[in-house]
C-alpha atoms as a PDB file:
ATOM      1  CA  UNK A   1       0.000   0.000   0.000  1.00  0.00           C
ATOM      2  CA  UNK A   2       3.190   2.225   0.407  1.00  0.00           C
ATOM      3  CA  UNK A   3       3.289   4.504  -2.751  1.00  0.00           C
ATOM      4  CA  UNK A   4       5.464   7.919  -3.232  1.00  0.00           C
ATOM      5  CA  UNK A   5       4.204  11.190  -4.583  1.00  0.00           C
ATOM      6  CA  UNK A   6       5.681  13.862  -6.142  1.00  0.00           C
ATOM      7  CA  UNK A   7       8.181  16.085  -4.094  1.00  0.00           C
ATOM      8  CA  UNK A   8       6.209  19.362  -5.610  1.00  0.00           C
ATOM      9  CA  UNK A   9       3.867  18.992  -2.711  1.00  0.00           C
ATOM     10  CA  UNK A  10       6.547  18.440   0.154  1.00  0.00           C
ATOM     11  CA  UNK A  11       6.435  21.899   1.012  1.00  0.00           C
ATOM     12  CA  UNK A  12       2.271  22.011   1.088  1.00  0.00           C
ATOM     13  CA  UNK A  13       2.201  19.086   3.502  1.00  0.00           C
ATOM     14  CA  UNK A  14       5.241  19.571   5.482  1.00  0.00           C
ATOM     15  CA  UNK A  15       4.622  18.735   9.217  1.00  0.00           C
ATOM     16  CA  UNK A  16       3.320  21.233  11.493  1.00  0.00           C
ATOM     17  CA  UNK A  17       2.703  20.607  15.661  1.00  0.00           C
ATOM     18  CA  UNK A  18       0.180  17.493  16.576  1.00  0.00           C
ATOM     19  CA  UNK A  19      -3.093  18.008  17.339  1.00  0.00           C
ATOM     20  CA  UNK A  20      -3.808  18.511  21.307  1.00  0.00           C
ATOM     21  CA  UNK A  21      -4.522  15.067  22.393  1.00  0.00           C
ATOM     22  CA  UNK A  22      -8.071  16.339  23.595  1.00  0.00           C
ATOM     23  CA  UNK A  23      -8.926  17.704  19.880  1.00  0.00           C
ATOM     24  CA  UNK A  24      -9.445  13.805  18.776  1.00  0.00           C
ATOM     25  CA  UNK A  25     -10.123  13.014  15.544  1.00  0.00           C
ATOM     26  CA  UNK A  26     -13.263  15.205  15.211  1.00  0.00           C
ATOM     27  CA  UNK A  27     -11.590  18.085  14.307  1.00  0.00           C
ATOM     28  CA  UNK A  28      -8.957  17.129  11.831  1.00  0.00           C
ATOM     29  CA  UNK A  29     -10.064  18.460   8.406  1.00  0.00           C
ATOM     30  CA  UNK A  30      -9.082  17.434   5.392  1.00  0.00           C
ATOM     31  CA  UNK A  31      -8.183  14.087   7.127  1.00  0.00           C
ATOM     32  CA  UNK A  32      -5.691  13.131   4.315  1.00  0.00           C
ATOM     33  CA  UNK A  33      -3.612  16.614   5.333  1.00  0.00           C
ATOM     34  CA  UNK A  34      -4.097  16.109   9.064  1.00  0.00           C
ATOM     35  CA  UNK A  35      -3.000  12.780   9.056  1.00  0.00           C
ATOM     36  CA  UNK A  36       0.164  13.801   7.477  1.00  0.00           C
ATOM     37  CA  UNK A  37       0.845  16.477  10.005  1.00  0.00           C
ATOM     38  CA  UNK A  38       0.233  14.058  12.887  1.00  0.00           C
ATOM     39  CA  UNK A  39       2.053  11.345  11.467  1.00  0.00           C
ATOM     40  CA  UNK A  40       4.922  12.497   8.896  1.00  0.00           C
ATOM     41  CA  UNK A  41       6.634   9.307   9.307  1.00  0.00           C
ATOM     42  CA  UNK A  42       4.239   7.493   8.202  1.00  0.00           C
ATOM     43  CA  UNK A  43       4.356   9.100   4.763  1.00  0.00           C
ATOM     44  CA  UNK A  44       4.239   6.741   2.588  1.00  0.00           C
ATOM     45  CA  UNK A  45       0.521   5.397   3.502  1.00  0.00           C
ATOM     46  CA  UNK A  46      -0.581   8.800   2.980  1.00  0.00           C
ATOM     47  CA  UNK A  47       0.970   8.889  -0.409  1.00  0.00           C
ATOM     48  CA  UNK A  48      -0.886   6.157  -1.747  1.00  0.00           C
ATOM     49  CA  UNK A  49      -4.282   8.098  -0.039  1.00  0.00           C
ATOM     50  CA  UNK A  50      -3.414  10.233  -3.177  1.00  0.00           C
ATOM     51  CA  UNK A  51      -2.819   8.320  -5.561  1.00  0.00           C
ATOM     52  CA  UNK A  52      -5.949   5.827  -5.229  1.00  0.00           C
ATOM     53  CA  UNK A  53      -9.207   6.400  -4.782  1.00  0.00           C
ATOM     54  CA  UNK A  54     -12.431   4.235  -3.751  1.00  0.00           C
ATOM     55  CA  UNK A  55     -15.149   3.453  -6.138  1.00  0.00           C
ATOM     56  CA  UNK A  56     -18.789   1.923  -5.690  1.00  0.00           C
ATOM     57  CA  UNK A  57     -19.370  -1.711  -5.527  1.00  0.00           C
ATOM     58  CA  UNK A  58     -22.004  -3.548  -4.920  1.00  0.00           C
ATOM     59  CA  UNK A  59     -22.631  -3.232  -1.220  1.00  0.00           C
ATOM     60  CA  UNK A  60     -19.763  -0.670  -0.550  1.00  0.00           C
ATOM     61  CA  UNK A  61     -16.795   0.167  -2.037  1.00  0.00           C
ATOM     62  CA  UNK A  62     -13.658  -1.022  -3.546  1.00  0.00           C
ATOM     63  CA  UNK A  63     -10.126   0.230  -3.891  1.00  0.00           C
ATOM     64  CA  UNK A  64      -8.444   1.336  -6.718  1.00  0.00           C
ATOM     65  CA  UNK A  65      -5.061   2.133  -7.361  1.00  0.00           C
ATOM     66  CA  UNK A  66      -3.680   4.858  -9.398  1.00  0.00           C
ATOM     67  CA  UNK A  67      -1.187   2.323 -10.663  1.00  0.00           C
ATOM     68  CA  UNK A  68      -1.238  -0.559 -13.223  1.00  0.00           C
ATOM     69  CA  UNK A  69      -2.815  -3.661 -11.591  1.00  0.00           C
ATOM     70  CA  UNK A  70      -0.733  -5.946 -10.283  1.00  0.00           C
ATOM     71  CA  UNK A  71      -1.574  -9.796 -11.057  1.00  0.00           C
ATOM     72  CA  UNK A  72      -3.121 -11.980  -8.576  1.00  0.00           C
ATOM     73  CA  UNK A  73      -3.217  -9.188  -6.367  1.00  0.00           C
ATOM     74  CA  UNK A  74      -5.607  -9.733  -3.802  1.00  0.00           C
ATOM     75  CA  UNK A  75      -9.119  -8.026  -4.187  1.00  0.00           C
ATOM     76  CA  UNK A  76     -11.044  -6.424  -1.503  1.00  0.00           C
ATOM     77  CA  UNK A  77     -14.774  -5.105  -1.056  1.00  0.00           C
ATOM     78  CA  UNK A  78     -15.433  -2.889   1.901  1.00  0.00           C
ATOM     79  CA  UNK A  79     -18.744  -2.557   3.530  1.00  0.00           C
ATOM     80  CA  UNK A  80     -20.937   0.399   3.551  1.00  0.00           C
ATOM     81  CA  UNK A  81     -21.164   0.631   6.917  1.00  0.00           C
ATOM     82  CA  UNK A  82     -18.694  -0.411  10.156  1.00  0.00           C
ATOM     83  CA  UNK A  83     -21.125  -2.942  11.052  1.00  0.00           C
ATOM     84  CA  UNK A  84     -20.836  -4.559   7.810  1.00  0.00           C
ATOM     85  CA  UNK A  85     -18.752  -7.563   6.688  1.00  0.00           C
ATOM     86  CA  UNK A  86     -15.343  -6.797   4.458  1.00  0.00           C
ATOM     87  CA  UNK A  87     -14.078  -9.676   2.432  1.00  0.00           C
ATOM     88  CA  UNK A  88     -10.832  -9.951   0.589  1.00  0.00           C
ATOM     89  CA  UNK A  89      -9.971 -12.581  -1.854  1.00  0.00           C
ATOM     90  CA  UNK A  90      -6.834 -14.054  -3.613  1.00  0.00           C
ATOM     91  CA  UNK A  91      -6.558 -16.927  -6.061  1.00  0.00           C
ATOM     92  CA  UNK A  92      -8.833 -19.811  -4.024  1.00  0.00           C
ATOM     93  CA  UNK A  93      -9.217 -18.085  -0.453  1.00  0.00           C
ATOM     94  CA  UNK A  94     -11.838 -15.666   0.398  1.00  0.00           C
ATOM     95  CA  UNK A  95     -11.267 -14.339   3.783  1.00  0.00           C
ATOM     96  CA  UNK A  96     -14.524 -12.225   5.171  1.00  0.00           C
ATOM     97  CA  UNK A  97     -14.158 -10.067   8.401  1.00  0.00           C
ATOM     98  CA  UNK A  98     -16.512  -8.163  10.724  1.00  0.00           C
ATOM     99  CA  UNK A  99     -15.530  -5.744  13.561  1.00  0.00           C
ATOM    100  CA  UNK A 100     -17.405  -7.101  16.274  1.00  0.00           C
ATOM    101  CA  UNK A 101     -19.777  -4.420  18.387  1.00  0.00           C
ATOM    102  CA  UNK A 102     -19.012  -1.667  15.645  1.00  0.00           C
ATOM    103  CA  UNK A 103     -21.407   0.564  14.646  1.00  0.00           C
ATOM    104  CA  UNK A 104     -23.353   1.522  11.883  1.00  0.00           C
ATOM    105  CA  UNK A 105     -21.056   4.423  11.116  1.00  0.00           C
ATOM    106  CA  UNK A 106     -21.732   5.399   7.141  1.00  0.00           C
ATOM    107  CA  UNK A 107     -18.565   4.936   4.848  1.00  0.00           C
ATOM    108  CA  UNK A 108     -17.396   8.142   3.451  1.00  0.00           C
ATOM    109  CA  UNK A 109     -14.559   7.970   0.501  1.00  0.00           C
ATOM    110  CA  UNK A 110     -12.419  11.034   0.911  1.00  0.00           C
ATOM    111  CA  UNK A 111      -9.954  10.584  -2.228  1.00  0.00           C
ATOM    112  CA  UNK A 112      -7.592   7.519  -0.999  1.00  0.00           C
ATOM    113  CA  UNK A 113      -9.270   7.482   1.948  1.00  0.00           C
ATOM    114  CA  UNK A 114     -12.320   5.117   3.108  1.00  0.00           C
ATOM    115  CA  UNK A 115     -13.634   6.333   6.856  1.00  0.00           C
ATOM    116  CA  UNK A 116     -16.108   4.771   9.005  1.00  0.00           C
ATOM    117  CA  UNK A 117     -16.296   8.410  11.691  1.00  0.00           C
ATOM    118  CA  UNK A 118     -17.379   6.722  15.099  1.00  0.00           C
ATOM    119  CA  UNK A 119     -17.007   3.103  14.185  1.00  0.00           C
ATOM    120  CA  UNK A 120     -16.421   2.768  17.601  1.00  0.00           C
ATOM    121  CA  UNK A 121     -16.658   5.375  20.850  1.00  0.00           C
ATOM    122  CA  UNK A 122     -14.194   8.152  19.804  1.00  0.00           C
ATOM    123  CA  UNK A 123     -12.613   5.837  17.237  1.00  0.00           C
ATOM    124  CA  UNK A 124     -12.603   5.848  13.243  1.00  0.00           C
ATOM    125  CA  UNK A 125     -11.994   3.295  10.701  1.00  0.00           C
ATOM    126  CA  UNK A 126      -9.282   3.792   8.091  1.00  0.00           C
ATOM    127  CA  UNK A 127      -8.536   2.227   4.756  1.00  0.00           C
ATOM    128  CA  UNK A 128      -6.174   3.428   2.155  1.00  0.00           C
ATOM    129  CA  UNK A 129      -6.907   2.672  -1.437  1.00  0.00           C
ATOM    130  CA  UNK A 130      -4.028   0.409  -3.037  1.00  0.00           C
ATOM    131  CA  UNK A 131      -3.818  -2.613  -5.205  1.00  0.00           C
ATOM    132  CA  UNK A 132      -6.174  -5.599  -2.569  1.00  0.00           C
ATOM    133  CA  UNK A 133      -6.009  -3.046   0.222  1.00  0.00           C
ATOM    134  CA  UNK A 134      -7.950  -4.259   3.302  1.00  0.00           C
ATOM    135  CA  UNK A 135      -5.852  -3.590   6.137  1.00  0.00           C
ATOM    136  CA  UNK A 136      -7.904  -1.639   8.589  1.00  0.00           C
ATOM    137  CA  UNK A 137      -6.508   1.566  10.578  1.00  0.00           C
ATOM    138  CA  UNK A 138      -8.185   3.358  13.767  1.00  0.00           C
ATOM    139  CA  UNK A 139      -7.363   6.375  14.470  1.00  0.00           C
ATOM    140  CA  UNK A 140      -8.249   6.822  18.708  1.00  0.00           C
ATOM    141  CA  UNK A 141      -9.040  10.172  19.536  1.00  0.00           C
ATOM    142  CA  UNK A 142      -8.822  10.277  23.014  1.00  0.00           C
ATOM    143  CA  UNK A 143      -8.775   8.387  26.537  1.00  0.00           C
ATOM    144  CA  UNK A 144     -12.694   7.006  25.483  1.00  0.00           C
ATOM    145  CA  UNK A 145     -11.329   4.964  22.753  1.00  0.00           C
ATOM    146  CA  UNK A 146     -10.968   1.040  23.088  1.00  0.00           C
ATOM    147  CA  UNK A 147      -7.672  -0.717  23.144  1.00  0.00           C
ATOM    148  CA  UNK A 148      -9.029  -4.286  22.068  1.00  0.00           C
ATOM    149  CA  UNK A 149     -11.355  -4.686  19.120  1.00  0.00           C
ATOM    150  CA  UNK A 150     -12.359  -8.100  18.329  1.00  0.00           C
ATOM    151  CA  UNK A 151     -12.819  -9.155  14.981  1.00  0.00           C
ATOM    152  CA  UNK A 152     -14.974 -12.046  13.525  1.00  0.00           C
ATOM    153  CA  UNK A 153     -12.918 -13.893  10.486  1.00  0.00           C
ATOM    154  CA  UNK A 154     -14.036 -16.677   8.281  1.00  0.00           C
ATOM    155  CA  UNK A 155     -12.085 -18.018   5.838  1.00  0.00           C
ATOM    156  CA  UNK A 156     -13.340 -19.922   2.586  1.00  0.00           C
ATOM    157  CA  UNK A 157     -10.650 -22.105   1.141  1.00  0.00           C
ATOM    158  CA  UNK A 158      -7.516 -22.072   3.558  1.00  0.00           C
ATOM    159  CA  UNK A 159      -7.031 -21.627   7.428  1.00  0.00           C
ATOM    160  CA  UNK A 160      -5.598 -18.324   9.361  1.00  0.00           C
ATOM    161  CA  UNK A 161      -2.418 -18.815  11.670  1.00  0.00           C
ATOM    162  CA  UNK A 162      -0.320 -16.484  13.480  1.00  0.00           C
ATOM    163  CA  UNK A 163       2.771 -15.702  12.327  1.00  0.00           C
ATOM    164  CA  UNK A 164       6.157 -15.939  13.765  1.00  0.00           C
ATOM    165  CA  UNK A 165       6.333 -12.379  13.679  1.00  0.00           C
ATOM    166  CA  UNK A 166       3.542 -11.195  15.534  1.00  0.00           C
ATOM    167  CA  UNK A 167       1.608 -11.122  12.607  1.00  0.00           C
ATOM    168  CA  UNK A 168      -0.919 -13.109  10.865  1.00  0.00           C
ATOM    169  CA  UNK A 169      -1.566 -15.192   7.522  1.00  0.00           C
ATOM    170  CA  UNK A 170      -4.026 -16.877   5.727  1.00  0.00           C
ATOM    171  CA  UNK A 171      -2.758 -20.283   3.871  1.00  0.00           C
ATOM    172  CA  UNK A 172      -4.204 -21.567   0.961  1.00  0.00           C
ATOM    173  CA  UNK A 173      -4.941 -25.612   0.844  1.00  0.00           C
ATOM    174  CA  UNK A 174      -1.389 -26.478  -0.785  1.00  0.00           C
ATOM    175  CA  UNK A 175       0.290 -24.029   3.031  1.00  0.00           C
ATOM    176  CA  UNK A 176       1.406 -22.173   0.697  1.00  0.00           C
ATOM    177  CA  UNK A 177       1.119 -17.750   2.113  1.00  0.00           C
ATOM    178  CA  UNK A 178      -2.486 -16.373   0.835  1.00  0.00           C
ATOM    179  CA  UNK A 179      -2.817 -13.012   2.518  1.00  0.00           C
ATOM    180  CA  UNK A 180      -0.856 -11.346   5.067  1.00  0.00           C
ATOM    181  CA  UNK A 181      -1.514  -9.035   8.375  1.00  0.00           C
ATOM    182  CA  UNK A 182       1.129  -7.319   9.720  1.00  0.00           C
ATOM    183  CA  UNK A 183       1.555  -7.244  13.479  1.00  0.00           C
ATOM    184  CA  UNK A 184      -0.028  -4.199  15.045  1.00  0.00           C
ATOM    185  CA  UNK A 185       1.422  -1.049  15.636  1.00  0.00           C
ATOM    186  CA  UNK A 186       0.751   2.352  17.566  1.00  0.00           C
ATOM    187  CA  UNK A 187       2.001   5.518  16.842  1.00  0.00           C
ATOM    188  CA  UNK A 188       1.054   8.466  19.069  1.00  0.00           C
ATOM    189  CA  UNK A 189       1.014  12.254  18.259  1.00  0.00           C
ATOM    190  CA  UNK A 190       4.214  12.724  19.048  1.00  0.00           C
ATOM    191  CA  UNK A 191       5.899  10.200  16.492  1.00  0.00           C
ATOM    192  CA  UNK A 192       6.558   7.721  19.424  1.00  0.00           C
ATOM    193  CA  UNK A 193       5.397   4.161  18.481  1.00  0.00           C
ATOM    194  CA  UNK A 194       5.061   0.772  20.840  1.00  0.00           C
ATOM    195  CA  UNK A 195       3.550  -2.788  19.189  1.00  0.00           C
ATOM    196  CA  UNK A 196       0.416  -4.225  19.856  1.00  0.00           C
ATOM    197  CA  UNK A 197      -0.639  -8.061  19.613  1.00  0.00           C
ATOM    198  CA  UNK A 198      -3.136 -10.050  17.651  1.00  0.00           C
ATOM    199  CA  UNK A 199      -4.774 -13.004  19.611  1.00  0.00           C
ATOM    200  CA  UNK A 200      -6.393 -15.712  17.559  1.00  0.00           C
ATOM    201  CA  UNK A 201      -9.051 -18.444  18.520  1.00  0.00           C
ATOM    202  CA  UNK A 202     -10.935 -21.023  16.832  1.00  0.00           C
ATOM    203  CA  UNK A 203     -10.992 -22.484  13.628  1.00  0.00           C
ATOM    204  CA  UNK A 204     -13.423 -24.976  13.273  1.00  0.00           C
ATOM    205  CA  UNK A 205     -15.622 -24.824   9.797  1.00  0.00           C
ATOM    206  CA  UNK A 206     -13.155 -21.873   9.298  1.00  0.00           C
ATOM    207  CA  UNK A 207     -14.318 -19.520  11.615  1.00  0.00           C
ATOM    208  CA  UNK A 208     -11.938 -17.298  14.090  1.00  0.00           C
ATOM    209  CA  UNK A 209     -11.743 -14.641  16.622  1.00  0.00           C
ATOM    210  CA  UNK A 210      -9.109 -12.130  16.004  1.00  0.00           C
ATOM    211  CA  UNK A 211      -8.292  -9.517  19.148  1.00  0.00           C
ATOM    212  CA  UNK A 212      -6.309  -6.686  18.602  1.00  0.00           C
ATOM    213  CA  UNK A 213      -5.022  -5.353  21.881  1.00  0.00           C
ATOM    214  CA  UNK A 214      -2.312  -2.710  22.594  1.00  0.00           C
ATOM    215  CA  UNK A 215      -1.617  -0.655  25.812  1.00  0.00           C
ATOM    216  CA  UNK A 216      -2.282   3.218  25.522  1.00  0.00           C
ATOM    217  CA  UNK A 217      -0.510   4.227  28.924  1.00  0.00           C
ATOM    218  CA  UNK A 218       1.805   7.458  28.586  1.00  0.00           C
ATOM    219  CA  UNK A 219       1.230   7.738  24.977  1.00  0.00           C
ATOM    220  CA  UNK A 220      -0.298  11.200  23.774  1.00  0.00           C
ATOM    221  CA  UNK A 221      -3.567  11.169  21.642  1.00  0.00           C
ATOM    222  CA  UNK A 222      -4.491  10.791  18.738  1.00  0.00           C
ATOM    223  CA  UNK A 223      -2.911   7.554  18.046  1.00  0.00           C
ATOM    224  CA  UNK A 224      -2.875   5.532  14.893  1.00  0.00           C
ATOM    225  CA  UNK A 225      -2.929   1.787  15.340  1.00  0.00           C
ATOM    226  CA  UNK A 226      -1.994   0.228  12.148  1.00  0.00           C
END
């Protein structure tokens, strides 16, 4: 999902102080600018939130990249509401995930940018438009936000696993690596960043629990757990 952009708008978008941690998410506007302010060293994401866009599918929305496609990438459909279920696909496996207690928060496509605003209490969803992207981001406005969200995953065609680093992947029937989640990772307003963990259960008829947890103590608002 990591794409560059040209250097002409360095200057535009050059980092300027955080957000108070008390401002939260609410008042960060355009989000795509904001989001570089907050988080310049993350620049890359929000280079390919330029390049990409999201277009209309059938029951939501579907990235598109501002580059040529690349084969067998994986291809993702995104609900039109946080309540609603997101699959991904890739050759034989269809993964389909659901944030569980989300709430009906409307999908709005801002450029690169799909957001779910209060997806959860003082939380938003983030996805960046890329080739099969499906990765979701929240951006935590302040001390109200969660630090778990559990997801419900089934997979069609291969079986999740955690990964040996922290992570996660989905293997097709041959074991060979489907589909990839990276593990988690927090980064705070002031550029400081501390891991998070994925917890997995189940599996039976291909059905999982996936837990993201991560500890918010001493770290300054808005964070972005990716």
């Amino acid at each position: 999902m990591a794409l560059l952009l040209a250097a002409a708008l360095a200057a535009w978008l050059a980092p300027a102080r955080p957000a108070r941690a008390e401002e939260g998410s609410e008042l960060l506007r355009p989000l795509a600018v904001d989001l570089r302010r907050l988080y310049p060293d993350l620049a890359r994401r929000w280079d390919a939130a330029e390049l990409g866009r999201f277009a209309r599918a059938r029951d939501g929305f579907r990235p598109v990249s501002g580059f040529l496609a690349v084969p067998d990438a994986p291809r993702a459909e995104l609900p039109a509401r946080a309540s609603g279920v997101e699959s991904i696909r890739r050759g034989s496996v269809t993964v389909r995930r659901r944030l569980v207690g989300a709430k009906p928060a409307a999908a709005v496509a801002e450029a690169g940018l799909l957001r779910y605003r209060g997806a959860y209490d003082r939380t938003e969803t983030l996805f960046v438009a890329g080739e099969g992207a499906a990765e979701p981001m929240f951006l935590m406005a302040g001390p109200g936000s969660p630090s778990t969200i559990a997801s419900a995953v089934s997979v069609e065609g291969g079986r999740l696993r955690s990964g040996r680093d922290g992570g996660l992947v989905v293997r097709d029937a041959r074991g060979a690596a489907a589909l990839r989640l990276p593990a988690p990772v927090v980064t705070d307003a002031r550029g400081r960043q501390r891991k998070g963990t994925w917890s997995l259960r189940g599996g039976r008829k291909g059905d999982y629990t996936v837990v993201l947890s991560f500890d918010p103590s001493g770290l300054a608002y808005p964070l972005l757990v990716q």
